[in-house]
N, C-alpha and C. Protein backbone atom coordinates (compact mmCIF):
# COMPACT_ATOMS: atom_id res chain seq x y z
N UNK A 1 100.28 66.36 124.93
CA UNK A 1 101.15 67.45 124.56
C UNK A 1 101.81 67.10 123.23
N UNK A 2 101.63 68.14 122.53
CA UNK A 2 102.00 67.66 121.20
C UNK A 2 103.61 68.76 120.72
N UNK A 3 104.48 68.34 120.27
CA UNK A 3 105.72 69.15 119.85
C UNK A 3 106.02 69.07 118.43
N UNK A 4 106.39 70.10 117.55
CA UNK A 4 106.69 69.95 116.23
C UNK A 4 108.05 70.29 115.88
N UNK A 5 108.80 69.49 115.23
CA UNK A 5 110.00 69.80 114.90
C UNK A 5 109.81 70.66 113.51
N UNK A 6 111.00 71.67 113.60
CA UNK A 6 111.23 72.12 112.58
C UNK A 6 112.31 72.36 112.16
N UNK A 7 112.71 71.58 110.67
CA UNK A 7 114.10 71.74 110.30
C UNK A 7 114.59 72.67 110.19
N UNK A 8 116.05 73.01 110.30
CA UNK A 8 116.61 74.10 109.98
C UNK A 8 116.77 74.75 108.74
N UNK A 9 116.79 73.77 107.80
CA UNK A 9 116.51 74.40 106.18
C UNK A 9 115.25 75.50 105.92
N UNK A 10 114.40 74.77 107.07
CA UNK A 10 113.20 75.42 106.80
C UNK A 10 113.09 76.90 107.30
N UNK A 11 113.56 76.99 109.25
CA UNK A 11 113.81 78.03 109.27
C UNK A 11 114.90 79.31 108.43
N UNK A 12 116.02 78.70 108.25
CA UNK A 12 116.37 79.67 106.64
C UNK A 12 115.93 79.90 105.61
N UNK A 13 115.13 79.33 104.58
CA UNK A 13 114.22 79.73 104.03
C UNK A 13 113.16 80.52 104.31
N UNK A 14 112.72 80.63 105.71
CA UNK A 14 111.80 81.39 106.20
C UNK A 14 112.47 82.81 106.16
N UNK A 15 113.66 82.61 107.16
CA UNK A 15 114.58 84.00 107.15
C UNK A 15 115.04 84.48 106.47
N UNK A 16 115.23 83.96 105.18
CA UNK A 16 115.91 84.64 103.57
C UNK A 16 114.55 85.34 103.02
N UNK A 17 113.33 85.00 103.04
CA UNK A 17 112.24 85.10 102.46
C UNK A 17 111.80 86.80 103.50
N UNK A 18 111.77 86.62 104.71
CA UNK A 18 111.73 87.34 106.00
C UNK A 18 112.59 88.87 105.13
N UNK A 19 113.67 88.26 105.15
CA UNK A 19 114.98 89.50 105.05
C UNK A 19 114.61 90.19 102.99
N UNK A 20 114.46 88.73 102.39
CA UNK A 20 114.10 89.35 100.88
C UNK A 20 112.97 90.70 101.34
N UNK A 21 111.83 90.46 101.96
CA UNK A 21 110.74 91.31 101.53
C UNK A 21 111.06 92.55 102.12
N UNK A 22 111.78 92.73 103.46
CA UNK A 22 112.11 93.67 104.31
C UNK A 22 112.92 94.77 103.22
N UNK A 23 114.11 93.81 102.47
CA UNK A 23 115.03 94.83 101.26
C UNK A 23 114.44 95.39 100.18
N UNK A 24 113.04 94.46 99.76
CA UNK A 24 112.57 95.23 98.82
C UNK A 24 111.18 95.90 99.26
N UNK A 25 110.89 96.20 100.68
CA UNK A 25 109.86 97.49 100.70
C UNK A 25 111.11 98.43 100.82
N UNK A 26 112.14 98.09 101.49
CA UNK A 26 113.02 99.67 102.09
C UNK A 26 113.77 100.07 100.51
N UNK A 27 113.87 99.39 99.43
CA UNK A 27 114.23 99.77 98.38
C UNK A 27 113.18 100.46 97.76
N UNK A 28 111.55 100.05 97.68
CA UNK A 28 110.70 100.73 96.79
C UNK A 28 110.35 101.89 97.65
N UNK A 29 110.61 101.61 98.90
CA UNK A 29 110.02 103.00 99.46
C UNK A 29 111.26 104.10 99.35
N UNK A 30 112.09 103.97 99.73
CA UNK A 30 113.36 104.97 99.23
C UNK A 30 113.51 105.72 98.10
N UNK A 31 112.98 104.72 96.92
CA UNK A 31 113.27 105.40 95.66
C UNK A 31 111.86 105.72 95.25
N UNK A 32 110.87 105.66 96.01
CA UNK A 32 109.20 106.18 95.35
C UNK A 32 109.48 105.51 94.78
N UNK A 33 109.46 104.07 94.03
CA UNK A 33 109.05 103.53 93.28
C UNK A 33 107.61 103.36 93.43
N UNK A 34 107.41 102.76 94.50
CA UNK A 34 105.64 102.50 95.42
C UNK A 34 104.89 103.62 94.46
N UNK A 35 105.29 104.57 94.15
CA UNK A 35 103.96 105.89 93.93
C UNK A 35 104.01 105.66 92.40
N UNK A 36 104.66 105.15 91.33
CA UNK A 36 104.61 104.64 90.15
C UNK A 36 104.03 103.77 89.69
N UNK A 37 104.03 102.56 90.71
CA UNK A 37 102.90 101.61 90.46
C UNK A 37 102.10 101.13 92.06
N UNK A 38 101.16 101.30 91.70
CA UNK A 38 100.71 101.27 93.40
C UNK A 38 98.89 100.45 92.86
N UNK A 39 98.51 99.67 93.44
CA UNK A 39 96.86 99.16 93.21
C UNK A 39 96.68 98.62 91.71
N UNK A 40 98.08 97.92 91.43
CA UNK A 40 98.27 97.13 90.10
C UNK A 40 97.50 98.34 88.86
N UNK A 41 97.65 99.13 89.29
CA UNK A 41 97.44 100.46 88.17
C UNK A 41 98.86 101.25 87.72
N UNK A 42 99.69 100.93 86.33
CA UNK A 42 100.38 101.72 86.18
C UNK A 42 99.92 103.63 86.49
N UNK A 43 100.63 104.24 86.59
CA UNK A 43 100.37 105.77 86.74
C UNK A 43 101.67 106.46 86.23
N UNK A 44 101.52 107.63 85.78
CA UNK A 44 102.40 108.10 84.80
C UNK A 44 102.81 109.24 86.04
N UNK A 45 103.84 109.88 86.12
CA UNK A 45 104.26 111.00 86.92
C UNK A 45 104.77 111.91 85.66
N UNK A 46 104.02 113.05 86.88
CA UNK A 46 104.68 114.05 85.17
C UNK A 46 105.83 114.61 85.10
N UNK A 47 106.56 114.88 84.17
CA UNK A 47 108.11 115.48 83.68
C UNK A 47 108.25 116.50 84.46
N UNK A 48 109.12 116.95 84.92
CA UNK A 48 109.17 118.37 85.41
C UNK A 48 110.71 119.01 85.02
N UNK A 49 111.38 117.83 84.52
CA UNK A 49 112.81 119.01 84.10
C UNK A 49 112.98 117.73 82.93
N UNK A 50 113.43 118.99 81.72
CA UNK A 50 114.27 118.09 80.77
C UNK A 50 115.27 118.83 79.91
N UNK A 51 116.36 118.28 80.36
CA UNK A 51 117.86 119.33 79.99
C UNK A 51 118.15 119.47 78.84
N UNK A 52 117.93 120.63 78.33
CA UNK A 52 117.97 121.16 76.91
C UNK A 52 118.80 122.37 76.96
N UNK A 53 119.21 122.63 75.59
CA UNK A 53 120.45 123.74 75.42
C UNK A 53 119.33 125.24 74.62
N UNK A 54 118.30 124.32 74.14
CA UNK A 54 116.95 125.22 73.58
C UNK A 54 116.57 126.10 74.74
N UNK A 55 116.37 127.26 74.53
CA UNK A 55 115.37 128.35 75.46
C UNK A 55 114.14 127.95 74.75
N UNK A 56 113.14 127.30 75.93
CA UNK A 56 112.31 127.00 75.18
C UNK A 56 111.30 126.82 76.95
N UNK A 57 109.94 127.18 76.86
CA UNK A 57 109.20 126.31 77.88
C UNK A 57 107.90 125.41 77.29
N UNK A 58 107.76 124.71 78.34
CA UNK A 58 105.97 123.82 78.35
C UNK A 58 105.56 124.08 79.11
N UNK A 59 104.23 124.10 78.32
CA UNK A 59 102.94 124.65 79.49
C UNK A 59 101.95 123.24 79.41
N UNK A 60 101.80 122.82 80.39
CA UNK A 60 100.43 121.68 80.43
C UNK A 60 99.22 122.17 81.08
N UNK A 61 97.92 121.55 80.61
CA UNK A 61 96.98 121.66 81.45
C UNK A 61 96.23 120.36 81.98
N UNK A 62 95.55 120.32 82.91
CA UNK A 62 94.68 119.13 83.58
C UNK A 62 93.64 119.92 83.35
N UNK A 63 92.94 118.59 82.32
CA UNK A 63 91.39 118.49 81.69
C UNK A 63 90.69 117.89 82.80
N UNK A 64 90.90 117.51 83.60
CA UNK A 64 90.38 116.54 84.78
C UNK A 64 88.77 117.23 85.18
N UNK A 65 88.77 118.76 84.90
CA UNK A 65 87.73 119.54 85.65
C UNK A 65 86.52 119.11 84.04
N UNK A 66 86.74 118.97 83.02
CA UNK A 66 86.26 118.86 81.92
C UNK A 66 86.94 119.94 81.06
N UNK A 67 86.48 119.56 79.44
CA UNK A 67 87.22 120.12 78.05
C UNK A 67 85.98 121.29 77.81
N UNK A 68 85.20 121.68 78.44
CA UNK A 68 84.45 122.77 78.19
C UNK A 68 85.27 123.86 77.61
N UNK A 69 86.26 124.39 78.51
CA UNK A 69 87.13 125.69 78.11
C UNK A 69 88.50 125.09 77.29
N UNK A 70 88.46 123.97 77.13
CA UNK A 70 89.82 123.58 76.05
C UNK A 70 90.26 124.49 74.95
N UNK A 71 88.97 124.35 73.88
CA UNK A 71 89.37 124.80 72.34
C UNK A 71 89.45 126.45 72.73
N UNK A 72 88.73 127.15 73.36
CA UNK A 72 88.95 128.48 74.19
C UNK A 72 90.45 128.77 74.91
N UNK A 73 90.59 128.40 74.82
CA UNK A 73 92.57 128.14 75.60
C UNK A 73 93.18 127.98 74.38
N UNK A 74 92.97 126.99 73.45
CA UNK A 74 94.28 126.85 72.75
C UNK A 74 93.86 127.88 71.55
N UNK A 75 92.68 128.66 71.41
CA UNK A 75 92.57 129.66 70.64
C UNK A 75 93.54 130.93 70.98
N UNK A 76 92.92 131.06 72.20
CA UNK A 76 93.83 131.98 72.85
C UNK A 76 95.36 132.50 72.95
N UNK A 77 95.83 130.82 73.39
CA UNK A 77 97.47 131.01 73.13
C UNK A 77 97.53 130.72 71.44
N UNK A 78 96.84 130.49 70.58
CA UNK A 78 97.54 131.09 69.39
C UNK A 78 98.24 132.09 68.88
């Protein structure tokens, strides 16, 4: 029969380490941070309000489908 001691320094270090990771998933998940950088791929989120005193709007598009109809669009809104 074999028994292993284990110091107590050690188990606190375990439990600080335990409690560190627990604060920082419930912090990245709270604030969506997680969805900003997620699979060591930065990713950009897009703007959706920016407080201006200008009457003014933006229009974006997603090329994602392809730029076939691009230069046809920005003719258009000329």
């Amino acid at each position: 029969m074999y028994f292993t001691l284990i110091k107590k320094r050690t188990i606190l270090r375990v439990f600080a380490l335990i409690t560190l990771f627990i604060t920082l998933s419930l912090i990245l998940y709270g604030t969506g941070a997680y969805q900003v950088f997620y699979g060591k791929t930065l990713r950009e989120l897009p703007i959706y309000y920016v407080k201006t005193d200008k009457k003014q709007i933006a229009i974006s598009f997603d090329c994602a489908w392809g730029t076939d109809y691009t230069d046809s669009l920005l003719e258009t809104m000329q």
